[in-house]
PDB file of N, CA and C in Angstrom:
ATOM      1  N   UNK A   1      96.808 130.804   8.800  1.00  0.00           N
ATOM      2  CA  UNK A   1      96.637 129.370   8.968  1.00  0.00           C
ATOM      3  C   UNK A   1      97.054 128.933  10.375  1.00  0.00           C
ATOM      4  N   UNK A   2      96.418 128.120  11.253  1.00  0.00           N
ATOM      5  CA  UNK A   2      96.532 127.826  12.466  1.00  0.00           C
ATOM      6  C   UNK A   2      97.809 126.755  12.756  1.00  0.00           C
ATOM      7  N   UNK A   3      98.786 126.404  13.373  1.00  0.00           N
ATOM      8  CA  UNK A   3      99.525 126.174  13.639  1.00  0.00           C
ATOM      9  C   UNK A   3      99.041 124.577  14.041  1.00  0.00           C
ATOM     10  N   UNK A   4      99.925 123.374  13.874  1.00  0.00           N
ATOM     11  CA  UNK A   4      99.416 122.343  14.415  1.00  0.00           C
ATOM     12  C   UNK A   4      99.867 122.324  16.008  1.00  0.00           C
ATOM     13  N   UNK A   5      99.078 122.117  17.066  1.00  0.00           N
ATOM     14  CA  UNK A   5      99.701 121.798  17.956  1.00  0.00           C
ATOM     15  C   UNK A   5     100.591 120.881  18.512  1.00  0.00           C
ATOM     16  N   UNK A   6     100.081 118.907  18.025  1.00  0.00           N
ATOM     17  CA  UNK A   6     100.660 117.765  18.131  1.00  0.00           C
ATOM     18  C   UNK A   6     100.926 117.618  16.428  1.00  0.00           C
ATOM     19  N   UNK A   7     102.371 116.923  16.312  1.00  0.00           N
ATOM     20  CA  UNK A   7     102.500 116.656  14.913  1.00  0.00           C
ATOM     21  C   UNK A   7     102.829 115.064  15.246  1.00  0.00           C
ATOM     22  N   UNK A   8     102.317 114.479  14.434  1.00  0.00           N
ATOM     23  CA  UNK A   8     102.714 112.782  14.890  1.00  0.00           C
ATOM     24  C   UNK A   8     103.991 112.240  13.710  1.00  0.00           C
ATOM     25  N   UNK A   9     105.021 111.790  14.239  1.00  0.00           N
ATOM     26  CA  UNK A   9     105.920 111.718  13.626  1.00  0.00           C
ATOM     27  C   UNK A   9     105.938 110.348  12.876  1.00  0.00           C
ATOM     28  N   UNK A  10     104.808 109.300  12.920  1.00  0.00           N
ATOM     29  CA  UNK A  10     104.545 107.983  11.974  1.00  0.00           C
ATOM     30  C   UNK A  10     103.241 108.265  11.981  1.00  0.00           C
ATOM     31  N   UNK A  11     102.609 108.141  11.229  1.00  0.00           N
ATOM     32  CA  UNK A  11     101.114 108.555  10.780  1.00  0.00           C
ATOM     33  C   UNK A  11     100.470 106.420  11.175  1.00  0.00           C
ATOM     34  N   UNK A  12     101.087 105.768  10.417  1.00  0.00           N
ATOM     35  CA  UNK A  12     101.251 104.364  10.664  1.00  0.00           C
ATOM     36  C   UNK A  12     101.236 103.881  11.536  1.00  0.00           C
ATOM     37  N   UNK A  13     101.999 104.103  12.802  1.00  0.00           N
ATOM     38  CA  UNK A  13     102.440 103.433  13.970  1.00  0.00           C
ATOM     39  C   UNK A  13     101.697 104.373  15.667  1.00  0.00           C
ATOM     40  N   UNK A  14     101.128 103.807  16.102  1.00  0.00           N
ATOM     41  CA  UNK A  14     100.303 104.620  17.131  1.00  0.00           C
ATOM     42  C   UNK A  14     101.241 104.647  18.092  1.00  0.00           C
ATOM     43  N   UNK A  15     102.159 104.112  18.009  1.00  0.00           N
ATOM     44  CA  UNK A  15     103.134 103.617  19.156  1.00  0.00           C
ATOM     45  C   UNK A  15     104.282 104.870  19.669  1.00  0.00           C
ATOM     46  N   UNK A  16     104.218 105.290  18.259  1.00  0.00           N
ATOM     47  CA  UNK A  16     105.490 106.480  17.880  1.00  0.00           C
ATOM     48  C   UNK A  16     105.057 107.603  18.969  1.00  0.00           C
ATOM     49  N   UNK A  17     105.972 108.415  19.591  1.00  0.00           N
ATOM     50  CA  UNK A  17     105.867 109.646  19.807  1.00  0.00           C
ATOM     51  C   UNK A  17     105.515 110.569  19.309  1.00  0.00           C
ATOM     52  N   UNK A  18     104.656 111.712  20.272  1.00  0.00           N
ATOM     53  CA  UNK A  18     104.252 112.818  19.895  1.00  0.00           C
ATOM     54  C   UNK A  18     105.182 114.276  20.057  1.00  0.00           C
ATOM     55  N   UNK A  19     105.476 114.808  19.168  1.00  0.00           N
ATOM     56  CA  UNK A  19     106.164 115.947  19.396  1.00  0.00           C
ATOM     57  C   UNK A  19     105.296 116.648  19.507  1.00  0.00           C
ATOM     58  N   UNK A  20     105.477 118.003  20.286  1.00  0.00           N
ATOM     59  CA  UNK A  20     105.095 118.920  20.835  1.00  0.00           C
ATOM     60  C   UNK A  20     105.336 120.002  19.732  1.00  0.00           C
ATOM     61  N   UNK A  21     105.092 121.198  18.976  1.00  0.00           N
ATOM     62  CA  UNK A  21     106.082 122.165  18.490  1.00  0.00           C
ATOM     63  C   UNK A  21     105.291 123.430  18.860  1.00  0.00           C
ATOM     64  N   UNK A  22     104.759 123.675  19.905  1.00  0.00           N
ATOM     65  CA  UNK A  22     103.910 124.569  20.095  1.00  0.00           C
ATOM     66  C   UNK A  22     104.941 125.377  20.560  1.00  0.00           C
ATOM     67  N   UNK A  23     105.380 127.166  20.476  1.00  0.00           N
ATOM     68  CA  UNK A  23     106.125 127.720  21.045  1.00  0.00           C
ATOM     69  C   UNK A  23     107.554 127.504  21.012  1.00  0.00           C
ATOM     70  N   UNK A  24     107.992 126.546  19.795  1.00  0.00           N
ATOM     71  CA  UNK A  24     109.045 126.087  19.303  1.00  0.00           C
ATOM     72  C   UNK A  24     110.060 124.619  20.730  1.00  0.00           C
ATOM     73  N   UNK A  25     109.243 124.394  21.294  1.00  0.00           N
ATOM     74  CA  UNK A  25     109.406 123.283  22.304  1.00  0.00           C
ATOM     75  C   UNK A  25     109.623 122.027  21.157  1.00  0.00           C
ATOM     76  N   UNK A  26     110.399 121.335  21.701  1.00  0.00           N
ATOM     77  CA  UNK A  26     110.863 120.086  21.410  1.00  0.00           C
ATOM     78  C   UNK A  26     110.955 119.014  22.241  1.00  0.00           C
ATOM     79  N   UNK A  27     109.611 119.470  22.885  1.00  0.00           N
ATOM     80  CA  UNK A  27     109.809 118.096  24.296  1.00  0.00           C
ATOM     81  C   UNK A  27     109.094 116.960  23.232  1.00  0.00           C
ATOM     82  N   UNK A  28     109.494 115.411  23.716  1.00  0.00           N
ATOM     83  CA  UNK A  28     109.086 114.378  22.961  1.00  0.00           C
ATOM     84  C   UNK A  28     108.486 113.396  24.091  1.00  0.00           C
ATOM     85  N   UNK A  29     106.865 113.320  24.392  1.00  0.00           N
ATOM     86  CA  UNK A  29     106.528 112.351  25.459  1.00  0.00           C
ATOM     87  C   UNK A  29     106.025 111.828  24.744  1.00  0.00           C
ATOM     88  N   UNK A  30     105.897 110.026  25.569  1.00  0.00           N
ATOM     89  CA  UNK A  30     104.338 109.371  25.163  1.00  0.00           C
ATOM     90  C   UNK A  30     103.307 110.113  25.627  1.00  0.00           C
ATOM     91  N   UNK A  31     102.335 109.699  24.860  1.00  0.00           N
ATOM     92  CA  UNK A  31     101.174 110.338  25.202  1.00  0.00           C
ATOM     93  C   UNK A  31      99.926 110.163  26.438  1.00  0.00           C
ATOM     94  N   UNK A  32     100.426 109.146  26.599  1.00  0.00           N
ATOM     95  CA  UNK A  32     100.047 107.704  27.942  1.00  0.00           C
ATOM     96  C   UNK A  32     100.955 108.196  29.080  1.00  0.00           C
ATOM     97  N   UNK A  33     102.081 107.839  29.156  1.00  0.00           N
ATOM     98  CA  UNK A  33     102.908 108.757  30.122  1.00  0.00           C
ATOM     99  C   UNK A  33     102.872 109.924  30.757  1.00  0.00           C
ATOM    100  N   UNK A  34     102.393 110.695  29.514  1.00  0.00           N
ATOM    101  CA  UNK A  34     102.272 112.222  29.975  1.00  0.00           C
ATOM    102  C   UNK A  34     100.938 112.695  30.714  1.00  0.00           C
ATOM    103  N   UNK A  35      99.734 111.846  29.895  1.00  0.00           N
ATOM    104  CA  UNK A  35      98.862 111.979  30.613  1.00  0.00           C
ATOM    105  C   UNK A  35      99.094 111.562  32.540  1.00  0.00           C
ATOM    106  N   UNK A  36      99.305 110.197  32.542  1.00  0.00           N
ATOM    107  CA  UNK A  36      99.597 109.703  33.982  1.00  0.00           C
ATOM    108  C   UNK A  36     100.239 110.769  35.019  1.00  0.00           C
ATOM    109  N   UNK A  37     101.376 111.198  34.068  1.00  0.00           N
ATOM    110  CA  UNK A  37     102.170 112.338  34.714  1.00  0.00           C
ATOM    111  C   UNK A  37     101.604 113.421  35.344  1.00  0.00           C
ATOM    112  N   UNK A  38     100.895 113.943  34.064  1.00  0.00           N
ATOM    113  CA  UNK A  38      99.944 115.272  34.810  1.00  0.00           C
ATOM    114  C   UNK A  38      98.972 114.972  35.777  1.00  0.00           C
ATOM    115  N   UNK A  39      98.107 114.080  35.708  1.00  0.00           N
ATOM    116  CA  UNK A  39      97.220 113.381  36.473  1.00  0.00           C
ATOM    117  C   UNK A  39      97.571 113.526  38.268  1.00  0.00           C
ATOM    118  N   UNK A  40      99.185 112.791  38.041  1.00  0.00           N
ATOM    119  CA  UNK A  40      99.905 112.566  39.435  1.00  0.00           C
ATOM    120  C   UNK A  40     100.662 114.156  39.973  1.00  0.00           C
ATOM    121  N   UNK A  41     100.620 115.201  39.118  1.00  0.00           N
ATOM    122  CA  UNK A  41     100.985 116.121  39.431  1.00  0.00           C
ATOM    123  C   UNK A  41      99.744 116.944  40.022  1.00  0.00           C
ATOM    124  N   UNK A  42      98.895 116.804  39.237  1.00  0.00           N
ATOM    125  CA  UNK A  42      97.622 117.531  39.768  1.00  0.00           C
ATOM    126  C   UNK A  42      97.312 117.049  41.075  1.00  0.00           C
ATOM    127  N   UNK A  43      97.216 115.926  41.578  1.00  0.00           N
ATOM    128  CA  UNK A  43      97.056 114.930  42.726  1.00  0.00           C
ATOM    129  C   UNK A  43      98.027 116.023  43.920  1.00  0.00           C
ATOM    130  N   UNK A  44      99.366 116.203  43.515  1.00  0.00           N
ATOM    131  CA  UNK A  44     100.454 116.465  44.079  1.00  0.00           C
ATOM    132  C   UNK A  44     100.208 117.733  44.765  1.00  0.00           C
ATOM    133  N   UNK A  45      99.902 118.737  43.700  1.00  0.00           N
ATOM    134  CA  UNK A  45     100.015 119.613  43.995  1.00  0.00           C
ATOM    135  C   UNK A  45      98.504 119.818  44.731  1.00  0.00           C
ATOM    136  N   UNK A  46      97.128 119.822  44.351  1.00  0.00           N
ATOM    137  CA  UNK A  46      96.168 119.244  45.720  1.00  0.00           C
ATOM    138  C   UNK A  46      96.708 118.884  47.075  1.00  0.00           C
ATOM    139  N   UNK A  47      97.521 118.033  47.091  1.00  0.00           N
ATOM    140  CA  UNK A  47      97.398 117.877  48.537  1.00  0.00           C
ATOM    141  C   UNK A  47      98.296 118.537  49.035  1.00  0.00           C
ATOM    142  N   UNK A  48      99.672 119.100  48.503  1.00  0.00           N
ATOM    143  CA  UNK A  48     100.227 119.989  49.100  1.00  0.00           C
ATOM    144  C   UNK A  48      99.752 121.147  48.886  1.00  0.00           C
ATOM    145  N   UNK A  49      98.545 122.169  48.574  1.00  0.00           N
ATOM    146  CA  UNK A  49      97.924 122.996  48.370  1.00  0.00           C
ATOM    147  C   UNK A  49      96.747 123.078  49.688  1.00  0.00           C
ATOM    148  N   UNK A  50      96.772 121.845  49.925  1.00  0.00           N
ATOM    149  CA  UNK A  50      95.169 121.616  50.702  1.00  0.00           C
ATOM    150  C   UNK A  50      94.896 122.106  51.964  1.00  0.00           C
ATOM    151  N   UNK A  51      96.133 121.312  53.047  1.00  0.00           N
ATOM    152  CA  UNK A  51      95.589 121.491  54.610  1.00  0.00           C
ATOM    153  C   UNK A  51      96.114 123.351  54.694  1.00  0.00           C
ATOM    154  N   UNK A  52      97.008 123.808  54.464  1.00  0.00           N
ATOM    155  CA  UNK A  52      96.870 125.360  54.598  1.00  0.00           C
ATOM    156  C   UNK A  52      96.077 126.143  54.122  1.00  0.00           C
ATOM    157  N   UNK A  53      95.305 126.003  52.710  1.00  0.00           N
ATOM    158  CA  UNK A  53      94.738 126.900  52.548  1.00  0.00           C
ATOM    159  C   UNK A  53      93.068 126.596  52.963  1.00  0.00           C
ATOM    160  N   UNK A  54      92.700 125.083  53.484  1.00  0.00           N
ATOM    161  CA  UNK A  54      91.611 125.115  54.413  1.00  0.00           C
ATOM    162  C   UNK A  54      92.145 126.004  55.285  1.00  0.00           C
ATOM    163  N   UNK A  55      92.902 125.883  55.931  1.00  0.00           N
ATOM    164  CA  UNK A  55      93.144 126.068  57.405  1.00  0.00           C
ATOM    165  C   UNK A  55      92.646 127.668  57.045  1.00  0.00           C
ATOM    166  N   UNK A  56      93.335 128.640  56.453  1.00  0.00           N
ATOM    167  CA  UNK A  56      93.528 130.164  56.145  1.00  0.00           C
ATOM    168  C   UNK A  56      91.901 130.539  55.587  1.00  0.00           C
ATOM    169  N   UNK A  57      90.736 129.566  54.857  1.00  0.00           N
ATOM    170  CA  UNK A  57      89.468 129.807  54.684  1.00  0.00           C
ATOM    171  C   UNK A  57      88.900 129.623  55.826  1.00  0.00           C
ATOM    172  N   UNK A  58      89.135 128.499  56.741  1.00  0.00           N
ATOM    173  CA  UNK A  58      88.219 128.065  57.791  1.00  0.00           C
ATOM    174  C   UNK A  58      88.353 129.649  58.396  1.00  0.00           C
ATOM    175  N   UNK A  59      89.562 130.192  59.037  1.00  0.00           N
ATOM    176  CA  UNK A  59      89.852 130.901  59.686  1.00  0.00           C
ATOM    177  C   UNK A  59      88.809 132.334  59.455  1.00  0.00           C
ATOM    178  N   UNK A  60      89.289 132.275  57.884  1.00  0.00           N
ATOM    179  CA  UNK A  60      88.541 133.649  57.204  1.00  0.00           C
ATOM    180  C   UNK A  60      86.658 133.791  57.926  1.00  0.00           C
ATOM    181  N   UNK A  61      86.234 132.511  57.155  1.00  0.00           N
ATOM    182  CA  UNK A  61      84.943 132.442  57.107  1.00  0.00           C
ATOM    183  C   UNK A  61      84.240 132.234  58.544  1.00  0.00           C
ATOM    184  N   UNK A  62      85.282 131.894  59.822  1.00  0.00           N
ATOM    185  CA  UNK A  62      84.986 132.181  61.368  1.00  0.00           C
ATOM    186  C   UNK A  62      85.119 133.175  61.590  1.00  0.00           C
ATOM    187  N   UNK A  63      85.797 134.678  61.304  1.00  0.00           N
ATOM    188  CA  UNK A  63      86.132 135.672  61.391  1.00  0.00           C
ATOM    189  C   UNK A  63      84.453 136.269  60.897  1.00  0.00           C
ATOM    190  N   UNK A  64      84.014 136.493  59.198  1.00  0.00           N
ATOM    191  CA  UNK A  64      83.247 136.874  58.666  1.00  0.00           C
ATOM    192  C   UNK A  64      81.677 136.602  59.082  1.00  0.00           C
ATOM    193  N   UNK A  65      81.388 134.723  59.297  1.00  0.00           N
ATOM    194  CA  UNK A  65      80.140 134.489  59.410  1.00  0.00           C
ATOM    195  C   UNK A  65      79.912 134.445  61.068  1.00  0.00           C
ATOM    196  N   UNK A  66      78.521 134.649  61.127  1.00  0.00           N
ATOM    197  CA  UNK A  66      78.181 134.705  62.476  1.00  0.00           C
ATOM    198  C   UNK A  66      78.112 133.328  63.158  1.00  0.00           C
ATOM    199  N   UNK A  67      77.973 133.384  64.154  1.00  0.00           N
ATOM    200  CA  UNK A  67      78.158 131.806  64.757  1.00  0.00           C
ATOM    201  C   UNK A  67      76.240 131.058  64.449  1.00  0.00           C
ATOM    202  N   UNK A  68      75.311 131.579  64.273  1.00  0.00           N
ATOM    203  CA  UNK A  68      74.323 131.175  63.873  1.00  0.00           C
ATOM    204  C   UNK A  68      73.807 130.568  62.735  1.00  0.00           C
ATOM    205  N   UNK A  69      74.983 130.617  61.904  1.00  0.00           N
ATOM    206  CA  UNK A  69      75.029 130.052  60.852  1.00  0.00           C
ATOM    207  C   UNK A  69      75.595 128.038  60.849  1.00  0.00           C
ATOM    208  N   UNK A  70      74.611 127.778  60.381  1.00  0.00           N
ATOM    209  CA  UNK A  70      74.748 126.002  61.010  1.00  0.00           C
ATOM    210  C   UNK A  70      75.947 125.520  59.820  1.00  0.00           C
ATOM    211  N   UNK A  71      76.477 124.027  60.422  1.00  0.00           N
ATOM    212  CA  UNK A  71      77.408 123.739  60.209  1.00  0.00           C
ATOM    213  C   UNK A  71      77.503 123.303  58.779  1.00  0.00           C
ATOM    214  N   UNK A  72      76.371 122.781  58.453  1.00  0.00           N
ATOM    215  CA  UNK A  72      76.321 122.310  57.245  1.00  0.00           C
ATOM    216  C   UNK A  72      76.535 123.073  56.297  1.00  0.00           C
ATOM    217  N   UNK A  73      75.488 124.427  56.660  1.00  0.00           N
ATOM    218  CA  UNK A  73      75.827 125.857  55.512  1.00  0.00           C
ATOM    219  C   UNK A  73      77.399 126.225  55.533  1.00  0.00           C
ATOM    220  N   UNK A  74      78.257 126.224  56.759  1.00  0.00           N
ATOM    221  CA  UNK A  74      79.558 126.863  56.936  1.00  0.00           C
ATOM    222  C   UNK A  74      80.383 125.828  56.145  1.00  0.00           C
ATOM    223  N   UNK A  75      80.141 124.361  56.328  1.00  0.00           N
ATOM    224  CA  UNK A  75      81.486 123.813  55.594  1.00  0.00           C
ATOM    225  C   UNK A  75      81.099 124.288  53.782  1.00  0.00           C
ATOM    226  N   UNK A  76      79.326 123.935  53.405  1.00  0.00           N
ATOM    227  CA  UNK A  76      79.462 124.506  51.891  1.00  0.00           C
ATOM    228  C   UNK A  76      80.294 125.236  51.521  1.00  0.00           C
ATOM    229  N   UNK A  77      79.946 126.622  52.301  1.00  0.00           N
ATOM    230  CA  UNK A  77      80.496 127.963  52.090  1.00  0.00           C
ATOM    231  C   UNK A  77      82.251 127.558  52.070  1.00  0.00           C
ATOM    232  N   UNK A  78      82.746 127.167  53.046  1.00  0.00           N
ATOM    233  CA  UNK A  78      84.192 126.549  52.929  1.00  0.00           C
ATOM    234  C   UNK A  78      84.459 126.167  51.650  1.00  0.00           C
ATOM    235  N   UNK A  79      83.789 125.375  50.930  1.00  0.00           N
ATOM    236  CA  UNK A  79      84.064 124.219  50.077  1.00  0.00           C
ATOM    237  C   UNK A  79      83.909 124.927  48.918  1.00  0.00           C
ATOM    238  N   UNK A  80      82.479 125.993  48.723  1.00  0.00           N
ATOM    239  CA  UNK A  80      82.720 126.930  47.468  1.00  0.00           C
ATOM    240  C   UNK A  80      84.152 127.856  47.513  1.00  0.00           C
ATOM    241  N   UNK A  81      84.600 128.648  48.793  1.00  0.00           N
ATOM    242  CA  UNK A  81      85.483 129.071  48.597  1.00  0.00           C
ATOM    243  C   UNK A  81      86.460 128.496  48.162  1.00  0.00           C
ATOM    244  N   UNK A  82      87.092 127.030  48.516  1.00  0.00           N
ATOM    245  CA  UNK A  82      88.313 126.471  48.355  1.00  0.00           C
ATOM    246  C   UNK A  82      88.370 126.049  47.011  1.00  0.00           C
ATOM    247  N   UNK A  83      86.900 125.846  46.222  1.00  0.00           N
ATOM    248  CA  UNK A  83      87.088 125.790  45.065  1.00  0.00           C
ATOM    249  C   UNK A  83      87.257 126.795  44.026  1.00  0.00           C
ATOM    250  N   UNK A  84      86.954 127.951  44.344  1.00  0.00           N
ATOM    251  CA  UNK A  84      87.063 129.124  43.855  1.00  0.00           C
ATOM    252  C   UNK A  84      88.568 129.634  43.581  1.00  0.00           C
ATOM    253  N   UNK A  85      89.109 129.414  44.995  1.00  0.00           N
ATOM    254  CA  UNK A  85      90.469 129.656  45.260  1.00  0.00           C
ATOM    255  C   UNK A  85      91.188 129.190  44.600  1.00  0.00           C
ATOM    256  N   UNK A  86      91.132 127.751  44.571  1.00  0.00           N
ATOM    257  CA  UNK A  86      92.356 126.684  43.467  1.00  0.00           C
ATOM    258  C   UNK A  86      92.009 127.047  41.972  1.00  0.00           C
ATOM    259  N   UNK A  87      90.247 126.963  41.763  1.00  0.00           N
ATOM    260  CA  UNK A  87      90.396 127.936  40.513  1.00  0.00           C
ATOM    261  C   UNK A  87      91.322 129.172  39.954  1.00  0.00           C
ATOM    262  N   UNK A  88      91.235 130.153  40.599  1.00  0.00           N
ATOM    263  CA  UNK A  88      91.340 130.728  40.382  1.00  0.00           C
ATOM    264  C   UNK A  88      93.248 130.519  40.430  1.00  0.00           C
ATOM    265  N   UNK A  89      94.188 129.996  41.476  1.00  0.00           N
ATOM    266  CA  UNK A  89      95.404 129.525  41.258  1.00  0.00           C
ATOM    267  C   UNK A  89      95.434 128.822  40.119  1.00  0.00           C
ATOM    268  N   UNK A  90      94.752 127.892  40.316  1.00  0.00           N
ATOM    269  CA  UNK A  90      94.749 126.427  39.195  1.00  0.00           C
ATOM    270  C   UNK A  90      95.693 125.914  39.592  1.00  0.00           C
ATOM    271  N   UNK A  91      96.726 125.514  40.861  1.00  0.00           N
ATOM    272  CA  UNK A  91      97.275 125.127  41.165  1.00  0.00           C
ATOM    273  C   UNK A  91      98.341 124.481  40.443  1.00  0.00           C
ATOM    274  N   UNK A  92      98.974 125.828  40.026  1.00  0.00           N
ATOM    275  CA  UNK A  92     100.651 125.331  38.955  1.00  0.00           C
ATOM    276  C   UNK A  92      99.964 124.433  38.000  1.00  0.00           C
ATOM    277  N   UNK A  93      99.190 123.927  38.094  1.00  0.00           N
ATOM    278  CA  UNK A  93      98.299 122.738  36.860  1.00  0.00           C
ATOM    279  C   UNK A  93      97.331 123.385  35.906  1.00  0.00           C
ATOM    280  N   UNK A  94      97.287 122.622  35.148  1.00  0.00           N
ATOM    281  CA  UNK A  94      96.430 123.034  34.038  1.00  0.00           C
ATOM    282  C   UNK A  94      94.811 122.705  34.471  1.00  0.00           C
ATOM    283  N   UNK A  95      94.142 123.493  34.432  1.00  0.00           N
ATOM    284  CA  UNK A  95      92.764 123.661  34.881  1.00  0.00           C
ATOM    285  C   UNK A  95      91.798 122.554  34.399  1.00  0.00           C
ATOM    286  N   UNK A  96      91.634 121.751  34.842  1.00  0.00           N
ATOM    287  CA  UNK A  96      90.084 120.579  34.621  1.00  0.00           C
ATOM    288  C   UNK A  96      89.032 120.710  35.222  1.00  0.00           C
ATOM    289  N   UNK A  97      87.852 119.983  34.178  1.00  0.00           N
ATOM    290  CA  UNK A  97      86.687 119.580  35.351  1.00  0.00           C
ATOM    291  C   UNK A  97      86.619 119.348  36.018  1.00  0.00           C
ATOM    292  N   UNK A  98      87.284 118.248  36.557  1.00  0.00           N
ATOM    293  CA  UNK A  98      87.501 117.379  37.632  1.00  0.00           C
ATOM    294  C   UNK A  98      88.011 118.182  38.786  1.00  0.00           C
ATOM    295  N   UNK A  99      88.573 119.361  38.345  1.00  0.00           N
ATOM    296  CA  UNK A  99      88.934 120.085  39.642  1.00  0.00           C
ATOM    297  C   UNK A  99      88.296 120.251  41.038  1.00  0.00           C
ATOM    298  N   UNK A 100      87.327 120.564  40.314  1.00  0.00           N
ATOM    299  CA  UNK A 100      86.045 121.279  41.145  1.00  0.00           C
ATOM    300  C   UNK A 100      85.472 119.609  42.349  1.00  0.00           C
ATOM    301  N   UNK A 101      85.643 118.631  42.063  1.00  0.00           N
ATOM    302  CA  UNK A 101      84.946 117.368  42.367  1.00  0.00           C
ATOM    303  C   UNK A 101      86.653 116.941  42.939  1.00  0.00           C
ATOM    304  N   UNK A 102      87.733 116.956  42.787  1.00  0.00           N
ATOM    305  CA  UNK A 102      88.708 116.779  43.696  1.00  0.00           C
ATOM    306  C   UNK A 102      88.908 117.393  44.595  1.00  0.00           C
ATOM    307  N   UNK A 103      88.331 118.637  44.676  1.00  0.00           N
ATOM    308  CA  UNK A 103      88.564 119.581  46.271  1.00  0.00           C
ATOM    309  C   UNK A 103      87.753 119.228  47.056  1.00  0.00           C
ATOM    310  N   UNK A 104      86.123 118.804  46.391  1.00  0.00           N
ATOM    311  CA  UNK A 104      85.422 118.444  47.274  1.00  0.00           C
ATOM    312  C   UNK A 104      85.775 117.181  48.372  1.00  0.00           C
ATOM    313  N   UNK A 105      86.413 116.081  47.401  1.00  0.00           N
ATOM    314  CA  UNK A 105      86.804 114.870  47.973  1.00  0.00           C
ATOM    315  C   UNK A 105      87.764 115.306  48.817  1.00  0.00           C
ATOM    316  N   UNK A 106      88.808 116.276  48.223  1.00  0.00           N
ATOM    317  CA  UNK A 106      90.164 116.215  49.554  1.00  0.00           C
ATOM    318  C   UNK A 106      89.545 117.246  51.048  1.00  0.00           C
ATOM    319  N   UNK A 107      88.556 117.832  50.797  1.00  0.00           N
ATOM    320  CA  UNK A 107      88.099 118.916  51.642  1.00  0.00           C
ATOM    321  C   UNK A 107      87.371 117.788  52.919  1.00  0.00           C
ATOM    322  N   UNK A 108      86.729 116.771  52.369  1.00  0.00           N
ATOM    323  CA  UNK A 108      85.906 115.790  52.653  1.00  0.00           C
ATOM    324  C   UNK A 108      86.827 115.101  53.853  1.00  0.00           C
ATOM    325  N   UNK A 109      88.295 115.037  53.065  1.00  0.00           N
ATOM    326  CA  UNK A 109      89.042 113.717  53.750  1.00  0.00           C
ATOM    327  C   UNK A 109      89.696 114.878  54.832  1.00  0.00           C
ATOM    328  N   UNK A 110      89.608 116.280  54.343  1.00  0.00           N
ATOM    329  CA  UNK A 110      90.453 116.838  55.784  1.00  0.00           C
ATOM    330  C   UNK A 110      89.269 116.875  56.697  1.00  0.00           C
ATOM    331  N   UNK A 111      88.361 117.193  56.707  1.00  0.00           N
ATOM    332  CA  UNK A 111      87.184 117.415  57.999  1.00  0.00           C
ATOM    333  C   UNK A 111      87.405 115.676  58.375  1.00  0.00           C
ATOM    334  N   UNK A 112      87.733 114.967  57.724  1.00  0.00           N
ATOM    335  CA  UNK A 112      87.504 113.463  58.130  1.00  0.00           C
ATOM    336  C   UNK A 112      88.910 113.382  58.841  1.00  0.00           C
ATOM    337  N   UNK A 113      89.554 114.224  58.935  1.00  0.00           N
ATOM    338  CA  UNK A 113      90.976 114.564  60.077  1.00  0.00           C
ATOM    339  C   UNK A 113      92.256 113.808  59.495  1.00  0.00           C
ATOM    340  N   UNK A 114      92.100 113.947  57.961  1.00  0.00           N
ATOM    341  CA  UNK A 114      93.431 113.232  57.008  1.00  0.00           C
ATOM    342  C   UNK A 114      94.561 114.082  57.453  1.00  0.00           C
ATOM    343  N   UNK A 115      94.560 115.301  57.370  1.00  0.00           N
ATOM    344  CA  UNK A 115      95.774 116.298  57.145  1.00  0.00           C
ATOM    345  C   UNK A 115      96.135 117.152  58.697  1.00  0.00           C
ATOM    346  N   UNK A 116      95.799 116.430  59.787  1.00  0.00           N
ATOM    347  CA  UNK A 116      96.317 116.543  60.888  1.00  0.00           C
ATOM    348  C   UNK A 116      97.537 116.552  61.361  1.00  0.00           C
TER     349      UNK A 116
END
């Protein structure tokens, strides 16, 4: 029999806290809170993830591709890698859709000279 993950401790009251008992944890968040939380952690850890490991792809993919390769193709290629990369970290965070569409945006804002 499968284990519940969230057990709601008022079936009645939406208001009540969610316990956790997955792995015998006893953390007790709102569920609103926690979301926000992770949200702002994922954010967090993005941008302190970001301007170095452009910097360490740009580098790579100037090393690898030839200079005939136009700019537009080179930042793609950047942008698949960097998403690949945090994939594949998942950056201390728990892995979302949205991942993939936040690197693009922060990748966006460093060529736009944010993380200078």
């Amino acid at each position: 029999m499968r284990r519940k993950k969230y057990q709601r401790s008022d079936q009645n009251n939406p208001e009540m806290e969610w316990r956790n008992f997955r792995a015998g944890e006893k953390e007790v968040a709102q569920p609103v809170v926690a979301k926000k939380r992770k949200r702002l952690l994922k954010k967090r850890a993005f941008e302190s993830i970001m301007p170095n490991l452009v910097e360490r792809i740009k580098l790579y993919t100037l090393q690898r591709m030839s200079e005939e390769m136009s700019q537009k193709k080179r930042e793609k290629y950047i942008a698949t890698r960097v998403t690949k990369r945090i994939r594949r970290k998942k950056c201390n965070v728990n892995s979302n859709v949205s991942q993939a569409e936040s690197t693009k945006h922060l990748l966006r804002r460093e060529s736009a000279g944010f993380y200078k």
